[in-house]
N, C-alpha and C. Protein backbone atom coordinates (compact mmCIF):
# COMPACT_ATOMS: atom_id res chain seq x y z
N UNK A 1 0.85 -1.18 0.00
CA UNK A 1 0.00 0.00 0.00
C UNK A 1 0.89 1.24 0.00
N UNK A 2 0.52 2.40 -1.03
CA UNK A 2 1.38 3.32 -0.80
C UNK A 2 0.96 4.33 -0.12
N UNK A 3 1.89 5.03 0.49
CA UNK A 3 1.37 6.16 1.49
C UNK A 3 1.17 7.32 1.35
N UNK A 4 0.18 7.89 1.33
CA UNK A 4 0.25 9.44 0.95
C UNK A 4 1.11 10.11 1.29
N UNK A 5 1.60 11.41 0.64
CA UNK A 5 2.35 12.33 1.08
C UNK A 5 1.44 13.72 1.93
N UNK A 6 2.03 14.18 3.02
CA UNK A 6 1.49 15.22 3.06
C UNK A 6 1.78 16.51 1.86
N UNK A 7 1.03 16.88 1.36
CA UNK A 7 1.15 17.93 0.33
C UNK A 7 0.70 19.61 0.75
N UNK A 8 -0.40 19.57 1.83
CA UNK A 8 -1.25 20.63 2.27
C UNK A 8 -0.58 21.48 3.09
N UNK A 9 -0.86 22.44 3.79
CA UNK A 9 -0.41 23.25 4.57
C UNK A 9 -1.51 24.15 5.34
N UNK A 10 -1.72 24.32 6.31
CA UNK A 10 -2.62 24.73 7.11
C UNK A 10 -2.03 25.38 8.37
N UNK A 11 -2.28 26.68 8.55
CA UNK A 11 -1.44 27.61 9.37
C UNK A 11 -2.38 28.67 10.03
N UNK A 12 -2.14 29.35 10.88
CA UNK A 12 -2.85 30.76 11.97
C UNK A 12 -1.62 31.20 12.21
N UNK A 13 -1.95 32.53 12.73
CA UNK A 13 -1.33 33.28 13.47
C UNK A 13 -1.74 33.57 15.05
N UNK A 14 -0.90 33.80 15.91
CA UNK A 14 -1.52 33.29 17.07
C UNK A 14 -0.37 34.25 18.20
N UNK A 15 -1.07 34.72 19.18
CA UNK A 15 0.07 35.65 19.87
C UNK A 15 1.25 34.62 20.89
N UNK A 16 2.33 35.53 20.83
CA UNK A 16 3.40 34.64 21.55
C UNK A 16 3.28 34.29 22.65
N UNK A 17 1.92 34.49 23.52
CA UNK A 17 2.00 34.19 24.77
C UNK A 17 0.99 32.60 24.42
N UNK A 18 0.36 32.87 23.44
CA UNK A 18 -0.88 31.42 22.70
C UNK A 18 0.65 30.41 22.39
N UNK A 19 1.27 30.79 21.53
CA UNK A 19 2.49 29.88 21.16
C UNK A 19 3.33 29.24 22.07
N UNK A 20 3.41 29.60 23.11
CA UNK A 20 4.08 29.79 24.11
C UNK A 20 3.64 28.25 24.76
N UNK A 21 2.34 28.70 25.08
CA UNK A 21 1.26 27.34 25.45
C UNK A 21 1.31 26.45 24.35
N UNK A 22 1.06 26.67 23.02
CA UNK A 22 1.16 25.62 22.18
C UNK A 22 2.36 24.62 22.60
N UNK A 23 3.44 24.78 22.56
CA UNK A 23 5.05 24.37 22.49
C UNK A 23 4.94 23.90 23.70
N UNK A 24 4.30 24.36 24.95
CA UNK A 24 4.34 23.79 26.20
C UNK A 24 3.51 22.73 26.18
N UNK A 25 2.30 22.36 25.50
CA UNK A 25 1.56 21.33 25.42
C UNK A 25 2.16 20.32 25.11
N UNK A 26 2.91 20.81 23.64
CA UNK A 26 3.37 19.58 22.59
C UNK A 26 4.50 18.80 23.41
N UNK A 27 5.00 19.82 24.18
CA UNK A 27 6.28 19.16 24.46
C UNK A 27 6.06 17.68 25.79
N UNK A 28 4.74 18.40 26.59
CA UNK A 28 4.35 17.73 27.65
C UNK A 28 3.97 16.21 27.29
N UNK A 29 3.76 15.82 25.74
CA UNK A 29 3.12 15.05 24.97
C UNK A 29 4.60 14.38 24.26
N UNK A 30 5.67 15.13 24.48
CA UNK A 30 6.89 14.80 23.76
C UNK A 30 6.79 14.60 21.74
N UNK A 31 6.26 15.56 21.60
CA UNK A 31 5.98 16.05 20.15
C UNK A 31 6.26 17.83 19.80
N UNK A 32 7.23 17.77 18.65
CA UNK A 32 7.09 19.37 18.19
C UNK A 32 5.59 19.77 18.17
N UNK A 33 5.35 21.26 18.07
CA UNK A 33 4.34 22.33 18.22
C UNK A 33 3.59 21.63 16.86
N UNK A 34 4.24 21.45 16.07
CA UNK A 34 3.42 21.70 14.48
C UNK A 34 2.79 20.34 14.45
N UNK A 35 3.65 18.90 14.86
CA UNK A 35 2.97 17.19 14.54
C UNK A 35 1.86 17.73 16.19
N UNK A 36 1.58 18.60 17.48
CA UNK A 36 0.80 18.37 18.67
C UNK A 36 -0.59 18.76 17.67
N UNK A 37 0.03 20.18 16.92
CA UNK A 37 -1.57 20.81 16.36
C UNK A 37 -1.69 19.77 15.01
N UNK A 38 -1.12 18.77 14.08
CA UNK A 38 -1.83 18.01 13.29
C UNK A 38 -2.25 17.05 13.70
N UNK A 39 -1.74 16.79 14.99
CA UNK A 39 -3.24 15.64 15.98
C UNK A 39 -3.98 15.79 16.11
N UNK A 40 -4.14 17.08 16.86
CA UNK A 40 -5.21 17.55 17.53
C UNK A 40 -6.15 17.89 15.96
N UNK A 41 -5.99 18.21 15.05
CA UNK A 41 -7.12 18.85 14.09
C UNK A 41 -7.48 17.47 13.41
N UNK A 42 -6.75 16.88 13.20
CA UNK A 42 -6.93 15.39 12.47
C UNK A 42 -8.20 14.37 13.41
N UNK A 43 -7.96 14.99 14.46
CA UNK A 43 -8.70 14.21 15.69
C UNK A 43 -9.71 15.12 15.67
N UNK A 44 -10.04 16.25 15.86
CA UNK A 44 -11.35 16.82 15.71
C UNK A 44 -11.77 16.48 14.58
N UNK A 45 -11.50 16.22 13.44
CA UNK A 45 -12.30 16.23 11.99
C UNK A 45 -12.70 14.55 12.44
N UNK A 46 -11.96 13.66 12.90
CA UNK A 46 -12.60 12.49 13.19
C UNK A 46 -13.64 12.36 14.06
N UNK A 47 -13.85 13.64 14.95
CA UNK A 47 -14.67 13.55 16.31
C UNK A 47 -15.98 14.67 16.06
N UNK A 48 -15.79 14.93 14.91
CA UNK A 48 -16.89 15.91 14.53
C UNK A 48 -18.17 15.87 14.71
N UNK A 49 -18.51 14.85 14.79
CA UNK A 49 -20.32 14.44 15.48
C UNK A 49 -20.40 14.65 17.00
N UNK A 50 -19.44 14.36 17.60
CA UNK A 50 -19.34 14.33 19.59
C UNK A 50 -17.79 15.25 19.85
N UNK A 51 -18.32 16.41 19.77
CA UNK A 51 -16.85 16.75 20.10
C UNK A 51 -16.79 16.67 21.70
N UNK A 52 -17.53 16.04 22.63
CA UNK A 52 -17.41 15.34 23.99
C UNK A 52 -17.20 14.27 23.81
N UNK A 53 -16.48 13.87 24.92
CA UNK A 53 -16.02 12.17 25.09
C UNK A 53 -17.05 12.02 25.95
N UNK A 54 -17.10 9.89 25.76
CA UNK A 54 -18.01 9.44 26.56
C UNK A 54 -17.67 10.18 28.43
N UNK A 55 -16.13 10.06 28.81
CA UNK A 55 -15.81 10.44 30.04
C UNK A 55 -16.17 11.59 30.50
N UNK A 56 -15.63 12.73 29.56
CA UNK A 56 -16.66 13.74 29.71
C UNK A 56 -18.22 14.48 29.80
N UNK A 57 -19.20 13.57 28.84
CA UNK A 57 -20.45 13.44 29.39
C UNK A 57 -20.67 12.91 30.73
N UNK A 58 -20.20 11.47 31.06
CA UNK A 58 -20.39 11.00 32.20
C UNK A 58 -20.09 12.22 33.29
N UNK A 59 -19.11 12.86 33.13
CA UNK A 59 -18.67 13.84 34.31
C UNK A 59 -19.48 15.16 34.48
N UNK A 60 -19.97 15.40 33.79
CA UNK A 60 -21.01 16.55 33.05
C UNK A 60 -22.36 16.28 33.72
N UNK A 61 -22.19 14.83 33.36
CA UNK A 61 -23.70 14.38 34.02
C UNK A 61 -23.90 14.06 35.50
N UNK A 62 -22.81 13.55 35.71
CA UNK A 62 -22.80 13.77 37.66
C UNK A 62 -22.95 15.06 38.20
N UNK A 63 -21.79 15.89 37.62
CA UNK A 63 -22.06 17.14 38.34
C UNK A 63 -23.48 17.68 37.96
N UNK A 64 -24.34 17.97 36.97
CA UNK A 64 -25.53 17.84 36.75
C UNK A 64 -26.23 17.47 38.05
N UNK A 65 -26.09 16.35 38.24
CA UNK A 65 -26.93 15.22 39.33
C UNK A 65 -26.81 16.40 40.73
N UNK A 66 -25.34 15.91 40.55
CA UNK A 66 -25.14 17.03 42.17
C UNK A 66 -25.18 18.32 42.51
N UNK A 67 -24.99 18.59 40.97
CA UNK A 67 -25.91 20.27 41.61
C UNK A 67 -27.29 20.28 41.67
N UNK A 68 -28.29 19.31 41.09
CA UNK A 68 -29.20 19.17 41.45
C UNK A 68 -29.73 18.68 43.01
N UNK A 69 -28.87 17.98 43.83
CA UNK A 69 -29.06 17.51 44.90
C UNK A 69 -28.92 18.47 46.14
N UNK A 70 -27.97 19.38 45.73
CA UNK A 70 -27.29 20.14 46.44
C UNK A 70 -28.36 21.38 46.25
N UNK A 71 -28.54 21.81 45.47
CA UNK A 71 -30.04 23.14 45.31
C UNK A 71 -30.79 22.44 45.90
N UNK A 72 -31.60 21.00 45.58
CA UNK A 72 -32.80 20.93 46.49
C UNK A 72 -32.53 20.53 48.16
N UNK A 73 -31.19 20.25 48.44
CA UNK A 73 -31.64 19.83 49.67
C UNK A 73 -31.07 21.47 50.54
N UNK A 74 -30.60 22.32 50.09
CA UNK A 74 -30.21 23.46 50.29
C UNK A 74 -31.90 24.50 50.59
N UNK A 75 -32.80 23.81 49.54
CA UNK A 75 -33.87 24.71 49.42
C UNK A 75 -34.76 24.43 50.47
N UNK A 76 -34.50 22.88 50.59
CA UNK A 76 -35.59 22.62 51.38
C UNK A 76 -35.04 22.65 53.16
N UNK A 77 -33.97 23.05 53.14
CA UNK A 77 -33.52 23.33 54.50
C UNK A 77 -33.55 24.91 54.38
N UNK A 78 -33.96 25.47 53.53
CA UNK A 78 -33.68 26.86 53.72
C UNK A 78 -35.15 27.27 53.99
N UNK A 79 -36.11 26.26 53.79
CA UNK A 79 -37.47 26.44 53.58
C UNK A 79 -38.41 25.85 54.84
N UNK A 80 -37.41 25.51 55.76
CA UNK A 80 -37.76 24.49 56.79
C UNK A 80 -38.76 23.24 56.40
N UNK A 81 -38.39 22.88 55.33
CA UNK A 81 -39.12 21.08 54.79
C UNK A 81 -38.00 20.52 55.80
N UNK A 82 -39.14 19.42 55.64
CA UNK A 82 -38.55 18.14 56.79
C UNK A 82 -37.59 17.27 55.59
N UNK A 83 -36.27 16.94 55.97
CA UNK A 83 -35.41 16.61 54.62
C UNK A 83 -35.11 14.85 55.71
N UNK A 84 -36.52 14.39 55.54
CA UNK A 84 -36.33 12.93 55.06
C UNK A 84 -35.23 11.76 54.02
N UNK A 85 -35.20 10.47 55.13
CA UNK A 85 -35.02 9.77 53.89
C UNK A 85 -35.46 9.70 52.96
N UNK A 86 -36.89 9.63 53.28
CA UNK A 86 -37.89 9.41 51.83
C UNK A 86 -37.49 10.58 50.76
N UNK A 87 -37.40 11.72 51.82
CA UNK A 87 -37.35 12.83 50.41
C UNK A 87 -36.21 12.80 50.46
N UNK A 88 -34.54 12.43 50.43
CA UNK A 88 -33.54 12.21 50.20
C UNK A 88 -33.78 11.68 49.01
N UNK A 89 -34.43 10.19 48.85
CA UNK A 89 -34.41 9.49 47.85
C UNK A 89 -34.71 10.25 46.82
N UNK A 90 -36.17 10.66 47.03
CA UNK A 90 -36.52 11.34 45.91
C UNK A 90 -35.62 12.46 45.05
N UNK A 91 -35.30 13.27 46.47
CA UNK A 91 -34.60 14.19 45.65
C UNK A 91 -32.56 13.48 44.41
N UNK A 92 -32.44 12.21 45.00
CA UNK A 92 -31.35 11.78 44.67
C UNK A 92 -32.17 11.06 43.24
N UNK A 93 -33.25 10.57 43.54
CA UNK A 93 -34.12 9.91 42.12
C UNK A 93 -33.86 10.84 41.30
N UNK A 94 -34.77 12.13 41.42
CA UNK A 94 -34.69 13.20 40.21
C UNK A 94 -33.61 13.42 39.55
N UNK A 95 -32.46 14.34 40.49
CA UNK A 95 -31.20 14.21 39.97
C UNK A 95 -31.02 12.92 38.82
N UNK A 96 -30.84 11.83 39.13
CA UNK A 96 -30.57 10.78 38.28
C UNK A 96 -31.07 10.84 37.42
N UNK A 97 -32.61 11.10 37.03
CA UNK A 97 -33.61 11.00 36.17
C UNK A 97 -33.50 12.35 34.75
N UNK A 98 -32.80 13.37 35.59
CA UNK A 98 -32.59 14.56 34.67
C UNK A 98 -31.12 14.85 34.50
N UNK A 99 -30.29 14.19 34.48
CA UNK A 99 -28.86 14.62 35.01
C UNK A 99 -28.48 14.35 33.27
N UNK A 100 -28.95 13.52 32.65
CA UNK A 100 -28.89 13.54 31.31
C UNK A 100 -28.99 14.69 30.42
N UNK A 101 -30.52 14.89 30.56
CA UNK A 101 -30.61 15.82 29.93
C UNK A 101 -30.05 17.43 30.06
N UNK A 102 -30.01 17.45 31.53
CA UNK A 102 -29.13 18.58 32.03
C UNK A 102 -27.46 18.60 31.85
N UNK A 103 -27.17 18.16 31.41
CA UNK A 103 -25.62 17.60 31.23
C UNK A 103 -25.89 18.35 30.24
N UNK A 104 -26.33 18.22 28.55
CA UNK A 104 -26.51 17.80 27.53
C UNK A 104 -27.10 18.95 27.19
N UNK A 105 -26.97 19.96 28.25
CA UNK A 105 -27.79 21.74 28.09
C UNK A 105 -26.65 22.38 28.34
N UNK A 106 -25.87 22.08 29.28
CA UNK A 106 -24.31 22.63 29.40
C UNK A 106 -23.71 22.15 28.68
N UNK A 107 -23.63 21.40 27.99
CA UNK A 107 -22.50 21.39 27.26
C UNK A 107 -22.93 22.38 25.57
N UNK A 108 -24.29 22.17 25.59
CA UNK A 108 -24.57 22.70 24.41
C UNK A 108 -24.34 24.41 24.52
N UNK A 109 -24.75 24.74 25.97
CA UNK A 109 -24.39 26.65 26.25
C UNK A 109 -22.94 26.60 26.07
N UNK A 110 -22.01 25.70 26.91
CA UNK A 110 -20.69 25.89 26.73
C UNK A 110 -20.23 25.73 24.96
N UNK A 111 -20.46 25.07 24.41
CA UNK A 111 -20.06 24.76 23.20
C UNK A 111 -20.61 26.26 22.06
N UNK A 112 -21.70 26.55 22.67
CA UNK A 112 -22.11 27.83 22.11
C UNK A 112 -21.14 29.06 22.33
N UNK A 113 -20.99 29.16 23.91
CA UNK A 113 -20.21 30.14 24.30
C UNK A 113 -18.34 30.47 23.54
N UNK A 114 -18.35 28.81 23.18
CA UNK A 114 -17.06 28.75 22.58
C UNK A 114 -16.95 29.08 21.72
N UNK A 115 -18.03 28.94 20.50
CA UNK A 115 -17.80 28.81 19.05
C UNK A 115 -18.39 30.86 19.47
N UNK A 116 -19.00 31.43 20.03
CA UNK A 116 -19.34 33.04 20.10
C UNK A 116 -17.87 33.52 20.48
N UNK A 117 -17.18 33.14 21.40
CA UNK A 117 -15.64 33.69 21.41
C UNK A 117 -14.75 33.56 20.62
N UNK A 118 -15.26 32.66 19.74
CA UNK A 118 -14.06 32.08 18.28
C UNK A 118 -14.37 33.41 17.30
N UNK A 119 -15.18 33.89 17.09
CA UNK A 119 -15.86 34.77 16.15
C UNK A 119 -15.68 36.44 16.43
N UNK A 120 -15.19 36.31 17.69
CA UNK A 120 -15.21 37.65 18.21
C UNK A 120 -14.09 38.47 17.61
């Protein structure tokens, strides 16, 4: 099988304190600046449908859970409710039950917020 050549060239300009970090990444990775950024873009064009990892949803989605747990049992002690087992459960049920979809709202504001600072 023969191997392609790279032929292309793909470049930014970027301030020396951004470069700075670039070269510090690559190196942490034990790769020059230029093969860290043709990983990294080669790997986004492969990851283009989920630019989250499964690990990262999962983590997205706990904290989800637990800030949900943490507002209601915060509210309902702030509200003098009686903070039962029973309503422990419940309130730990919900969390679980929405932590999906709430995950899956932050990441979509964050991902928004990113691509609005790219443009700026």
């Amino acid at each position: 099988m023969k191997r392609q050549r790279r032929t292309r060239t793909v470049g930014c300009k970027v301030k020396e304190s951004e470069y700075t970090q670039i070269e510090s990444l690559a190196a942490r990775s034990g790769r020059q600046a230029g093969e860290w950024c043709r990983e990294l873009i080669l790997d986004a064009i492969q990851n283009t449908s989920n630019p989250v990892s499964f690990v990262e949803q999962a983590v997205f989605e706990e904290l989800a859970a637990l800030r949900g747990i943490v507002s209601s049992v915060i509210y309902d002690l702030a509200t003098d409710s009686s903070l039962s087992v029973e309503r422990m459960n419940q309130i730990i049920a919900h969390a679980d039950q929405t932590k999906f979809e709430r995950a899956t709202q932050i990441i979509s504001q964050l991902l928004q917020r990113q691509s609005e600072t790219r443009h700026e």
